[in-house]
Structure formats: C-alpha cells, structure tokens
N, C-alpha and C. Protein backbone atom coordinates (compact mmCIF):
# COMPACT_ATOMS: atom_id res chain seq x y z
N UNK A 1 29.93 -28.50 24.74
CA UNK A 1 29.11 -27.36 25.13
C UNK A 1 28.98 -26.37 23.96
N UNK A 2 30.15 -26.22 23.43
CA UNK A 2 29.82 -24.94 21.89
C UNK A 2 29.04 -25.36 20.83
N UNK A 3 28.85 -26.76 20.70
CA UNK A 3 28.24 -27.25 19.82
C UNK A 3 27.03 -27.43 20.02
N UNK A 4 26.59 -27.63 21.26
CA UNK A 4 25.28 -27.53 21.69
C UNK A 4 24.75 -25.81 21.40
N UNK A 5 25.62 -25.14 21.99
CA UNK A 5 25.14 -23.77 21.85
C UNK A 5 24.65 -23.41 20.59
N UNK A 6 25.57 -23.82 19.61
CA UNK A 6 25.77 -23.52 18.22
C UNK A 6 24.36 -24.12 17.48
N UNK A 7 23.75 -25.29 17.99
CA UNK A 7 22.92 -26.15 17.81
C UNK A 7 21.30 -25.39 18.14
N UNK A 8 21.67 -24.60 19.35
CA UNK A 8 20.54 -24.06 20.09
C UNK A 8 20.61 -23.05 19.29
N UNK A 9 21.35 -22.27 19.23
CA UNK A 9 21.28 -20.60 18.03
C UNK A 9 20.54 -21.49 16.81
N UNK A 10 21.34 -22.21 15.89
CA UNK A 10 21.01 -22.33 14.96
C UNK A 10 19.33 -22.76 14.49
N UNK A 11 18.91 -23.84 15.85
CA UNK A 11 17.33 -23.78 15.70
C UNK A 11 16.75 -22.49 15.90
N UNK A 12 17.20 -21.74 16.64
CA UNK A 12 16.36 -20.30 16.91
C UNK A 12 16.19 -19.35 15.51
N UNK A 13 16.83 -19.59 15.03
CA UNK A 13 17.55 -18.58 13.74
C UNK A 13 16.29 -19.22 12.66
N UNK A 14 16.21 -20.76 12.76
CA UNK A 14 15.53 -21.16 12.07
C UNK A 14 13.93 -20.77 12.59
N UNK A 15 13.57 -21.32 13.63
CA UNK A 15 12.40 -21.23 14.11
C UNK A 15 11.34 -19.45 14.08
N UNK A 16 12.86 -18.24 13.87
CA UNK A 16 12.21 -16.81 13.46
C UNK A 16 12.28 -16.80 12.02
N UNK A 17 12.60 -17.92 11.76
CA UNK A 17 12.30 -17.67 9.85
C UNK A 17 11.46 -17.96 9.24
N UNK A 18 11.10 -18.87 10.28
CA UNK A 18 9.26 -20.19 9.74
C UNK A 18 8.67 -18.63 10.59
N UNK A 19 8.58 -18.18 11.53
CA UNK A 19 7.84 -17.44 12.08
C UNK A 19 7.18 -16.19 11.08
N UNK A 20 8.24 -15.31 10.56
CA UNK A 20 8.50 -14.33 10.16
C UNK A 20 7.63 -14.83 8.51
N UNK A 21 7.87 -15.57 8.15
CA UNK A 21 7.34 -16.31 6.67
C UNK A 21 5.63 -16.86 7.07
N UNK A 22 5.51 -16.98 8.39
CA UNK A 22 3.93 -17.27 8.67
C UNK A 22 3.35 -15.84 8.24
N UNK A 23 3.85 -14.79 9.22
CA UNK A 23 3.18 -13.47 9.24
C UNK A 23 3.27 -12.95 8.22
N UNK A 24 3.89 -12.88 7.15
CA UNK A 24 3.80 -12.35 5.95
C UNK A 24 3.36 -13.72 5.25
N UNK A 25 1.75 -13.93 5.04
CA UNK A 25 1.35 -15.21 4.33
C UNK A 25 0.76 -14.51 3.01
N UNK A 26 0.88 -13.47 2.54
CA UNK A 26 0.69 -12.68 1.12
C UNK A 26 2.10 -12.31 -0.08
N UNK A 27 2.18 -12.82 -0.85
CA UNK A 27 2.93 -12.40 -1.85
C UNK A 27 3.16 -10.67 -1.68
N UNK A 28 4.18 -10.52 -1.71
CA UNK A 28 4.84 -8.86 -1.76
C UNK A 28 5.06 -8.40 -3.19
N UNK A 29 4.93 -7.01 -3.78
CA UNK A 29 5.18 -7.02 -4.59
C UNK A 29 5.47 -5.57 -5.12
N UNK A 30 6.51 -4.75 -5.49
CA UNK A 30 6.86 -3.23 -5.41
C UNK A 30 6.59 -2.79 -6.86
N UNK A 31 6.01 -1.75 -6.93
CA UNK A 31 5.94 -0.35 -8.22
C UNK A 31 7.06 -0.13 -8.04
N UNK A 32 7.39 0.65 -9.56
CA UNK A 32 8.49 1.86 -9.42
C UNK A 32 8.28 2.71 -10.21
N UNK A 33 8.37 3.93 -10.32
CA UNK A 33 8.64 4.93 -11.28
C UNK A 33 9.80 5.88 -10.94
N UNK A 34 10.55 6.69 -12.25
CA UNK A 34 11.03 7.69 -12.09
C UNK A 34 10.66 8.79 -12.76
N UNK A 35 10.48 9.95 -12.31
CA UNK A 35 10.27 10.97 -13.17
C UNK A 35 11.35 12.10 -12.99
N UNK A 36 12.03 12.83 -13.82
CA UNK A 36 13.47 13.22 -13.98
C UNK A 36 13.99 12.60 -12.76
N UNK A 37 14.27 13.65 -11.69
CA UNK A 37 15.40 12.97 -10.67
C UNK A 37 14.65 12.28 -9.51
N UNK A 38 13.70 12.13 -9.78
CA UNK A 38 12.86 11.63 -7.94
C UNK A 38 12.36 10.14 -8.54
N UNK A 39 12.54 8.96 -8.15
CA UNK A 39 11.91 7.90 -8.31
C UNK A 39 10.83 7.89 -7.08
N UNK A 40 10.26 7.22 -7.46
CA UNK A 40 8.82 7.06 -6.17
C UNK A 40 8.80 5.49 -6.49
N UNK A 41 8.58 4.72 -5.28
CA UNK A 41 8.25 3.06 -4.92
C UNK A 41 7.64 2.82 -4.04
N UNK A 42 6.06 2.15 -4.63
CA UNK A 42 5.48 1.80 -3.47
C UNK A 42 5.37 -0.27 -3.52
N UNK A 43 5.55 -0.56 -1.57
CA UNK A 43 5.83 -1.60 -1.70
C UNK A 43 4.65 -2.05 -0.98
N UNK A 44 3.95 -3.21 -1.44
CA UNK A 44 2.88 -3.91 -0.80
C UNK A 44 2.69 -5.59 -0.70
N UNK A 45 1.53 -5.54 -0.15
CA UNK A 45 1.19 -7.24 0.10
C UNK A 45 0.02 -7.20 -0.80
N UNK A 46 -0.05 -8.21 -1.13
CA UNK A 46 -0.80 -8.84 -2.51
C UNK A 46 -2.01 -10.01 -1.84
N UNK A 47 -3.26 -9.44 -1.24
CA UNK A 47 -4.06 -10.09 -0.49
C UNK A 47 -5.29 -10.66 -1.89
N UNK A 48 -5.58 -11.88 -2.31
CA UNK A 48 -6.90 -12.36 -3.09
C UNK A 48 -8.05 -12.38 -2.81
N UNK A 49 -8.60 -12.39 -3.59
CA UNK A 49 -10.30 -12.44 -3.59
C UNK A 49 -10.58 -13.88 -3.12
N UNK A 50 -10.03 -14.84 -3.51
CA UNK A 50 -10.71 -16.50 -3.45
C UNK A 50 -11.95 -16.60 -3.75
N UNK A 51 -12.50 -16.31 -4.34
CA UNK A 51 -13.68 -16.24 -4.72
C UNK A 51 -14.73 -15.38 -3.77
N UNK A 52 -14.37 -14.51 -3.29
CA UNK A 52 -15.39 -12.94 -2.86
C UNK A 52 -15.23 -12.28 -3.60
N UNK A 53 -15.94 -11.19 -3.77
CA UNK A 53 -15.98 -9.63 -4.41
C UNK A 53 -15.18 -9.20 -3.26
N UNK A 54 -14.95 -7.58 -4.07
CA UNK A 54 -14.42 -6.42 -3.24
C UNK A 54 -15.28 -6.01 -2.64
N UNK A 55 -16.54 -6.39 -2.66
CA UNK A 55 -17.88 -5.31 -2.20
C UNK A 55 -18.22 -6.29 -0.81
N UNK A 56 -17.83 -7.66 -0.61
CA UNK A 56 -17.92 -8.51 0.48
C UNK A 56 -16.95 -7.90 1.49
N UNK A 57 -15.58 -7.64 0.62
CA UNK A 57 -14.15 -7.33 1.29
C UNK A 57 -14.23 -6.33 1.96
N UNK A 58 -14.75 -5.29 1.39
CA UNK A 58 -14.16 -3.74 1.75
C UNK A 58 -15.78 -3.33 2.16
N UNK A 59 -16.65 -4.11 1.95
CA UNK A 59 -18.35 -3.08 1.82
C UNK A 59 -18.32 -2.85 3.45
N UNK A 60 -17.45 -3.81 4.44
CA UNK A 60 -18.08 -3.42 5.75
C UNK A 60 -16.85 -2.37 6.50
N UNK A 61 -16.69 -1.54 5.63
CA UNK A 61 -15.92 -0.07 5.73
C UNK A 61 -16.93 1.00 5.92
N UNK A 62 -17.16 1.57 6.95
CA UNK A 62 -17.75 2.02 7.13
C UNK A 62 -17.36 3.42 6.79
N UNK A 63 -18.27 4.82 5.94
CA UNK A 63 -17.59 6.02 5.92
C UNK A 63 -16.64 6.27 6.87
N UNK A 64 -15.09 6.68 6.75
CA UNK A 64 -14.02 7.17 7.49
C UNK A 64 -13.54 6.09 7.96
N UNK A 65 -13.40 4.64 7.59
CA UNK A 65 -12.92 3.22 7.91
C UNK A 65 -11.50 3.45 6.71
N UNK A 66 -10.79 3.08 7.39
CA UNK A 66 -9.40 3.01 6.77
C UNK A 66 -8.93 1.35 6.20
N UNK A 67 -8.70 1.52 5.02
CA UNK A 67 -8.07 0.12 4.21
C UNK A 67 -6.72 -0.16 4.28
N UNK A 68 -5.75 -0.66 4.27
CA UNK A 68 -4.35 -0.55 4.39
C UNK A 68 -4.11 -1.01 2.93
N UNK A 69 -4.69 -0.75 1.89
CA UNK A 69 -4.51 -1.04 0.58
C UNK A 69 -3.13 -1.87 0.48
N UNK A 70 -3.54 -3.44 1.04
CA UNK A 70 -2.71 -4.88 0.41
C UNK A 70 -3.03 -5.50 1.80
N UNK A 71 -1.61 -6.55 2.56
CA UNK A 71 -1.98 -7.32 3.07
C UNK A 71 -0.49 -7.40 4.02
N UNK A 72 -1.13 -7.42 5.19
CA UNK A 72 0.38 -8.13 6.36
C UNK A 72 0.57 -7.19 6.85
N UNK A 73 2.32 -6.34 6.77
CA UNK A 73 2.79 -5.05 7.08
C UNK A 73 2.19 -4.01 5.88
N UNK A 74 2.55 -2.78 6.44
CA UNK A 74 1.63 -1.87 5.75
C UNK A 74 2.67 -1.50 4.98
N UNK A 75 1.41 -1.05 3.80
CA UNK A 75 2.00 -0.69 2.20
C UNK A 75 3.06 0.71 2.36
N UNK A 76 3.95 0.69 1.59
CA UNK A 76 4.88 1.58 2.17
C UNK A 76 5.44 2.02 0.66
N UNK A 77 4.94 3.85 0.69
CA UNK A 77 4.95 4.43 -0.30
C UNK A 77 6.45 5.56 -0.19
N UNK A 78 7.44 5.41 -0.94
CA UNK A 78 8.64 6.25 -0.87
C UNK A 78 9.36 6.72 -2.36
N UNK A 79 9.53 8.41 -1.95
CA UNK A 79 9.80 9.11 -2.76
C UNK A 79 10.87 10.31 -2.64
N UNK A 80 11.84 9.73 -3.64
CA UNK A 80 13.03 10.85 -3.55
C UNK A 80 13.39 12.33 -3.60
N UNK A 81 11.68 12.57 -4.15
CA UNK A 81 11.74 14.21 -4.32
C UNK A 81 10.51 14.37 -3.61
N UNK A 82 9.69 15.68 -3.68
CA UNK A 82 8.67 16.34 -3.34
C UNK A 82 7.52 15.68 -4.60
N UNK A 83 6.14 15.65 -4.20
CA UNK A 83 5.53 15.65 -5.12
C UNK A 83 4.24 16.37 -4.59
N UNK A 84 3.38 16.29 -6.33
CA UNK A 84 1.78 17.42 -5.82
C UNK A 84 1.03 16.59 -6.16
N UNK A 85 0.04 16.48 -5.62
CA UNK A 85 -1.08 15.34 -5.65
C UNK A 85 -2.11 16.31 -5.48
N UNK A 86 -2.78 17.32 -6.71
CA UNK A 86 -3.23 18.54 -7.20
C UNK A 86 -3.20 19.39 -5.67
N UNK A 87 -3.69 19.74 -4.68
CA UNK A 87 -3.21 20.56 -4.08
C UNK A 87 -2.81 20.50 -2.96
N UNK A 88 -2.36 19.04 -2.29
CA UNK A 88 -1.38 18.04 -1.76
C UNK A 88 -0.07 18.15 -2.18
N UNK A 89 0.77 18.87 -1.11
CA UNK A 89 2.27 18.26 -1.13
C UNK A 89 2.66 16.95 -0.36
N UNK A 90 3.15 16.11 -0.90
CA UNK A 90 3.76 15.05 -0.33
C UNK A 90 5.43 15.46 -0.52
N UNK A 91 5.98 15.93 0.77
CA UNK A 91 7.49 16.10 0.67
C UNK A 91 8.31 14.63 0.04
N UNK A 92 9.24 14.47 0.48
CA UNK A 92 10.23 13.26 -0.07
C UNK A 92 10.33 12.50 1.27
N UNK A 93 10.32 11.59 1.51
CA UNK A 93 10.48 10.57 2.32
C UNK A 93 9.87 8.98 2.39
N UNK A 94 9.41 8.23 3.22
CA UNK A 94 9.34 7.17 3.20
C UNK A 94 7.49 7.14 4.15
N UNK A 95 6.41 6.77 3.38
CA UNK A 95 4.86 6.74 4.10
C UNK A 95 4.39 5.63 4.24
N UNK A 96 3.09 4.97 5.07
CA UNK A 96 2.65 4.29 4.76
C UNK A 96 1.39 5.11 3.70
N UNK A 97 0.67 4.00 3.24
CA UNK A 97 -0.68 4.39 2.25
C UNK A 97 -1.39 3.83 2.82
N UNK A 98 -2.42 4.35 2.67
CA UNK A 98 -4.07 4.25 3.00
C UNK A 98 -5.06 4.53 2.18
N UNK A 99 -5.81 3.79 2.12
CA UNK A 99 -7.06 4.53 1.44
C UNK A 99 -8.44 4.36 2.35
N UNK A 100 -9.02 5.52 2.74
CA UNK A 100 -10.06 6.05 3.24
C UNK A 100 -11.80 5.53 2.67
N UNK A 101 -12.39 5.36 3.21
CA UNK A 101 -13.80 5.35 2.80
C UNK A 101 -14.59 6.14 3.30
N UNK A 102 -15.20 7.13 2.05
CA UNK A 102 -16.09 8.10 2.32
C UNK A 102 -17.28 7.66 1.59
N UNK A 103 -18.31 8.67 2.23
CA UNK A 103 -20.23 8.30 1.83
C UNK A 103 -19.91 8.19 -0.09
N UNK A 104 -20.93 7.51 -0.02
CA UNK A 104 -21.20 7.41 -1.85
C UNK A 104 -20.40 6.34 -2.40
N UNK A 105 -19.46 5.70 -1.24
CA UNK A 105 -18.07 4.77 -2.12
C UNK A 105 -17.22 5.55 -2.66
N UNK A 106 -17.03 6.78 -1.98
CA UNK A 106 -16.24 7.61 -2.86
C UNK A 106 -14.44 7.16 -1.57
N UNK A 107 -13.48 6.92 -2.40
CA UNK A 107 -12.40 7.16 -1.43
C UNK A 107 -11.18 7.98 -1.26
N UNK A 108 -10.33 8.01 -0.43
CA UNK A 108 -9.17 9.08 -0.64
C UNK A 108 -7.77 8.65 0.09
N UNK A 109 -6.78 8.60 -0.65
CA UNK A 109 -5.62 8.16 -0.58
C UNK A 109 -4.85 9.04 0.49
N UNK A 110 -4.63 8.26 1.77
CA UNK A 110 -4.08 8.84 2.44
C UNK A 110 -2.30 8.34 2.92
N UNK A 111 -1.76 9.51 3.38
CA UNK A 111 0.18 9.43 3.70
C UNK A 111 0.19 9.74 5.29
N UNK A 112 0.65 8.34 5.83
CA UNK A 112 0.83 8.43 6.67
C UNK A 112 2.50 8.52 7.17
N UNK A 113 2.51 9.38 8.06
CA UNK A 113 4.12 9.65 8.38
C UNK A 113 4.55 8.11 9.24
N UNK A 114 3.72 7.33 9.78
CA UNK A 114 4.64 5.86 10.27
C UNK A 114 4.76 5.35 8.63
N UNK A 115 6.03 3.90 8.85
CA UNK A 115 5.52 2.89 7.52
C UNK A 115 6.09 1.78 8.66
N UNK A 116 6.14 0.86 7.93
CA UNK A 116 6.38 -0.60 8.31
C UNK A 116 5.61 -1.01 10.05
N UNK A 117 4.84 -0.14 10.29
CA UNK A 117 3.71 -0.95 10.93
C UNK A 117 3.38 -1.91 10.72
N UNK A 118 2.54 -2.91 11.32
CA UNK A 118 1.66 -3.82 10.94
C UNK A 118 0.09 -3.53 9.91
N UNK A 119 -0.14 -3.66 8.92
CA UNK A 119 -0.90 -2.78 8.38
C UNK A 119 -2.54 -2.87 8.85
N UNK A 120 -2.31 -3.43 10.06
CA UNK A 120 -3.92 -2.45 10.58
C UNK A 120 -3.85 -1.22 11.96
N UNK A 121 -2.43 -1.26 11.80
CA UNK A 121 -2.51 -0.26 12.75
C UNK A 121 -2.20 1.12 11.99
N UNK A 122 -3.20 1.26 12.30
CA UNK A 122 -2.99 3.05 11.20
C UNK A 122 -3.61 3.91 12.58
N UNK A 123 -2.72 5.05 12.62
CA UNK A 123 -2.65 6.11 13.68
C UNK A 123 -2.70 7.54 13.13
N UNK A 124 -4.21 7.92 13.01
CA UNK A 124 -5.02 8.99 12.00
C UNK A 124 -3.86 10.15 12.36
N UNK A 125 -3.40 10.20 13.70
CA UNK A 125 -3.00 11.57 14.50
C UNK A 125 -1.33 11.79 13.28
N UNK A 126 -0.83 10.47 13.12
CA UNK A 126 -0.10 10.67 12.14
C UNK A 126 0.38 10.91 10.59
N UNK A 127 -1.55 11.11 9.93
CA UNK A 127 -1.89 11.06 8.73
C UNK A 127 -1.14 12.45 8.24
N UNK A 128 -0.49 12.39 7.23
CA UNK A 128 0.42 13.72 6.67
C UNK A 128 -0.49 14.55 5.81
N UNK A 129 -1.48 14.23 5.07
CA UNK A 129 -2.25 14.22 3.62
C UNK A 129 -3.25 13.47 2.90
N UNK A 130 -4.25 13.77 2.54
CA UNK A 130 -5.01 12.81 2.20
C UNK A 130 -5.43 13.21 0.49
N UNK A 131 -5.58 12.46 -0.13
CA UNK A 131 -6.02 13.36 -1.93
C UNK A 131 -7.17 12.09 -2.08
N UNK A 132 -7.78 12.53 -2.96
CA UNK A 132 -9.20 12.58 -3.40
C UNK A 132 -8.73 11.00 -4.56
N UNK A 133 -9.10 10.12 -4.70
CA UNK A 133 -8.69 8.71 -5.36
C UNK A 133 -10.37 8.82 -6.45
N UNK A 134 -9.85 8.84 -7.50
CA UNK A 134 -10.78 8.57 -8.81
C UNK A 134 -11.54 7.22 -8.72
N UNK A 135 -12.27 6.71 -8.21
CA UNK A 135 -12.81 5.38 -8.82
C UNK A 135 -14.14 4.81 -10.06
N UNK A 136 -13.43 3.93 -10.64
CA UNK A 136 -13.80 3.78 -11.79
C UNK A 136 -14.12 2.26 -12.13
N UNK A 137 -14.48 1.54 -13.01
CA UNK A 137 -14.83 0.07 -12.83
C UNK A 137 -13.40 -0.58 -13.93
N UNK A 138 -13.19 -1.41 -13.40
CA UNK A 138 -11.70 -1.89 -14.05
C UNK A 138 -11.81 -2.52 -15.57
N UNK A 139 -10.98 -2.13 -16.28
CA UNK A 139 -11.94 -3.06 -17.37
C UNK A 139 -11.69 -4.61 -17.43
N UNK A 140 -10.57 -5.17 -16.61
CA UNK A 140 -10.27 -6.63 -16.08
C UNK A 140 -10.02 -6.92 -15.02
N UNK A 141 -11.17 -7.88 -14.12
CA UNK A 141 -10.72 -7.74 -13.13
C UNK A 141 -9.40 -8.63 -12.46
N UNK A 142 -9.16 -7.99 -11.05
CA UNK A 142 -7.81 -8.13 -10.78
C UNK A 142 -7.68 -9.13 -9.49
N UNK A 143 -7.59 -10.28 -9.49
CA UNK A 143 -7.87 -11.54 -8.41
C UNK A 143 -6.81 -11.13 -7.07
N UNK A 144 -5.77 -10.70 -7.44
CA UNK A 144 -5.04 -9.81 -6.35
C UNK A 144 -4.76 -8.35 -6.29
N UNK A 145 -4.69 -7.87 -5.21
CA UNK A 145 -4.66 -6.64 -4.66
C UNK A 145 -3.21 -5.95 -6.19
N UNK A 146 -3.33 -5.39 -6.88
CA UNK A 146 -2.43 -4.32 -7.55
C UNK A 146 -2.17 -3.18 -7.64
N UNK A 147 -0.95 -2.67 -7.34
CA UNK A 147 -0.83 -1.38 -7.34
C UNK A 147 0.58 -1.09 -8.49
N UNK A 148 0.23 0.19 -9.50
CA UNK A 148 1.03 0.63 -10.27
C UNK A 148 1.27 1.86 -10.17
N UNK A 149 2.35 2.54 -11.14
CA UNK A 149 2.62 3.44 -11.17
C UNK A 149 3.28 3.69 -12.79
N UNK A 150 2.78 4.89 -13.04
CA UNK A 150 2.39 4.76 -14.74
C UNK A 150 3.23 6.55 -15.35
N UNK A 151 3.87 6.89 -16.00
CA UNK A 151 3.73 8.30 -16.26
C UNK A 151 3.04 8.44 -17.38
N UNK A 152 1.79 9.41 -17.11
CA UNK A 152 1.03 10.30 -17.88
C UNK A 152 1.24 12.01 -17.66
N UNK A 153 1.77 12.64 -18.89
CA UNK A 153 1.27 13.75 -19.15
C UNK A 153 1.94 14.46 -18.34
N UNK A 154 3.37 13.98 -18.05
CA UNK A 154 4.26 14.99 -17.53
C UNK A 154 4.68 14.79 -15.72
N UNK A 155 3.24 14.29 -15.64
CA UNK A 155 3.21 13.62 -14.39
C UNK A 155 3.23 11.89 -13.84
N UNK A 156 2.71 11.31 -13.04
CA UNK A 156 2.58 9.97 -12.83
C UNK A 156 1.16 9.86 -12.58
N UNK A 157 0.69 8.61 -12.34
CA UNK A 157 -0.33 7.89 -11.78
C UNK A 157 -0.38 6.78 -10.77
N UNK A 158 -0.78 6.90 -10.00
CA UNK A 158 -0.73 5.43 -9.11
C UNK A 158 -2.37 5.05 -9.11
N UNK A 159 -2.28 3.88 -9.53
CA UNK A 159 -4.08 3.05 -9.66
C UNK A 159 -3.93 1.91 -9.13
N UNK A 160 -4.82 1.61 -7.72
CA UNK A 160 -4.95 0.61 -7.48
C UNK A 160 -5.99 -0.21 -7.90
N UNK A 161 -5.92 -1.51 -8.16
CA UNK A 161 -7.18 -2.45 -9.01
C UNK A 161 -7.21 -3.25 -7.58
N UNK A 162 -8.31 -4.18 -7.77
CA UNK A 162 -8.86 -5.31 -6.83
C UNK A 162 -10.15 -5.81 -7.29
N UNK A 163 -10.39 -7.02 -7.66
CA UNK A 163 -11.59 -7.52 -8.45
C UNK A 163 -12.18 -6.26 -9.53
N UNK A 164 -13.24 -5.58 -9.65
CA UNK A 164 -13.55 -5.24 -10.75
C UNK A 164 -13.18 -3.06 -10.07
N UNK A 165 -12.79 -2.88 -8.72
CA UNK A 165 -12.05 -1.64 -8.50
C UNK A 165 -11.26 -1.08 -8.85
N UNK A 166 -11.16 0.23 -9.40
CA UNK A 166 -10.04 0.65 -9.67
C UNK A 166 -9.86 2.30 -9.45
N UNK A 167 -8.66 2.14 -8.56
CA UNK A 167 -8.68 3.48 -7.97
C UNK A 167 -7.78 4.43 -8.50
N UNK A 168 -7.56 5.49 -8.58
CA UNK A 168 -6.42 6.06 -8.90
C UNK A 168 -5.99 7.50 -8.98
N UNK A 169 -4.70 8.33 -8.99
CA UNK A 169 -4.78 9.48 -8.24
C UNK A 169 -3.35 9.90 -9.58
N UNK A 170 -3.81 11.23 -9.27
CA UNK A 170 -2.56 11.46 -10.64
C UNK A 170 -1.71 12.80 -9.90
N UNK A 171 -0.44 12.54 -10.05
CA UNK A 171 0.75 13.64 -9.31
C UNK A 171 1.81 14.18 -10.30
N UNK A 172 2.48 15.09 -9.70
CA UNK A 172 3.61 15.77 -10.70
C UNK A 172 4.94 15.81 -9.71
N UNK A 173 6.31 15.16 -10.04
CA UNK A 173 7.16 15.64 -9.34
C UNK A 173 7.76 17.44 -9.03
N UNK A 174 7.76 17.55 -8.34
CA UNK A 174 8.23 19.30 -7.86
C UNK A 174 9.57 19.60 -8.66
C-alpha cells in the first residue's frame, strides 16, 4: 500500500511539472540594474515574431488596449528603493508592467499594484502609475520580446524592443 501511494504522489508531482512547463511555453528572461542602494529587476516572458511584424501583433490594440509587454504570467517589475519616472513616483515594491496604447501609436508604461497574474489579466482599478514610453524605430530588429535596463546620466533606462519597436522610459532612483 505505501508504495503504491508513493507511486501515485510521485506521478502527480510529475504530471504538475509537464503541466506547469506547458503554460509557461515562452523562454523567461530577467533585467537587472543597480543604482547606489536600490536595484530594480524586471522579469518577463520572451514571446517571437515567427515571422509577423509587431504591427500584425500589437496593431489590433485598440487606443487604451493594454499589452502585458512579454508572454505567459505577467511581466513583473521590482524595486528596492523609490523611483521618479519624471513626475511619477513609483515607491519600492514588487509591479506588474504594462504598456498602454494610445491614438497616434503613441504608448505609456504602466505599474500595476497585482504581479504574478496571468498576464492578460490586467485590473486597470489596480493601475498605481502610468509614464509616457518614448517610441522610436530600433536600429536592429529584435525576433523576441526584450526588455533592458541601462544607467544613463545618473539615472536608468528601461527600453523595450520587439521586431523593429523600441520603447523606452528614463528614471532616477530617490
């Protein structure tokens, strides 16, 4: 009888591991920066083009359509100190990210107070902040979803790329 039991656990154990490895079918892949004492890490899923554009991917975003910028569970942006994202505070804690679509193709990086959702469930009522995302044309394009984090000029940068997109938002730790 224990061995049977032992037999029955042990397929189960297995059978949520094939499970768990289906639902995350995107490569993961984390930023890091530190700037003096606050590191900031954002962690995401790494979704491809396969041969589409971003403009196939993302064009049927409609103004105020939310992206979960990557793939699977949602991208999950965390930071040990306070930061300013020009007149955006983002306190210290643990967000999901978003990025927003507004008229013109213009978009804006939003902090949501859930993370590890599933990343299409985004719940606006819990949006913390939203900042204004630069976009610009990449100068290589990028076959998977990338996100970095760079220090410029006292401050950081986070730029996301995706085929020939490239987004990006510049902050200062507090």
């Amino acid at each position: 009888m224990r061995k049977l039991l032992i037999g029955v656990l042990a397929s189960g154990l297995l059978i949520l591991t094939a499970v768990s490895g289906v639902a995350q079918g995107n490569p993961r892949d984390t930023a890091k920066l530190t700037l003096g004492s606050t590191t900031i890490t954002v962690e995401y899923g790494r979704p491809s083009l396969k041969g589409r554009t971003v403009t196939e991917l993302l064009g049927r975003l409609k103004p105020g359509g939310f992206w979960r910028l990557g793939a699977d569970t949602s991208t999950t942006f965390s930071t040990t100190g306070d930061l300013q994202f020009g007149h955006a505070s983002v306190p210290k804690g643990d967000y999901s990210l978003w990025a927003q679509r507004g008229a013109n193709n213009t978009w804006k990086l939003v902090f949501n107070k859930q993370h590890g959702q599933w990343g299409t469930e985004h719940d606006p009522s819990q949006d913390l902040v939203s900042v204004p995302l630069k976009g610009t044309k990449a100068s290589e394009s990028a076959e998977m979803v990338t996100i970095s984090l760079s220090e410029q000029g006292g401050g950081g940068v986070i730029a996301i790329l995706w085929g020939d997109m490239k987004l990006t938002a510049s902050f200062k730790a507090k």
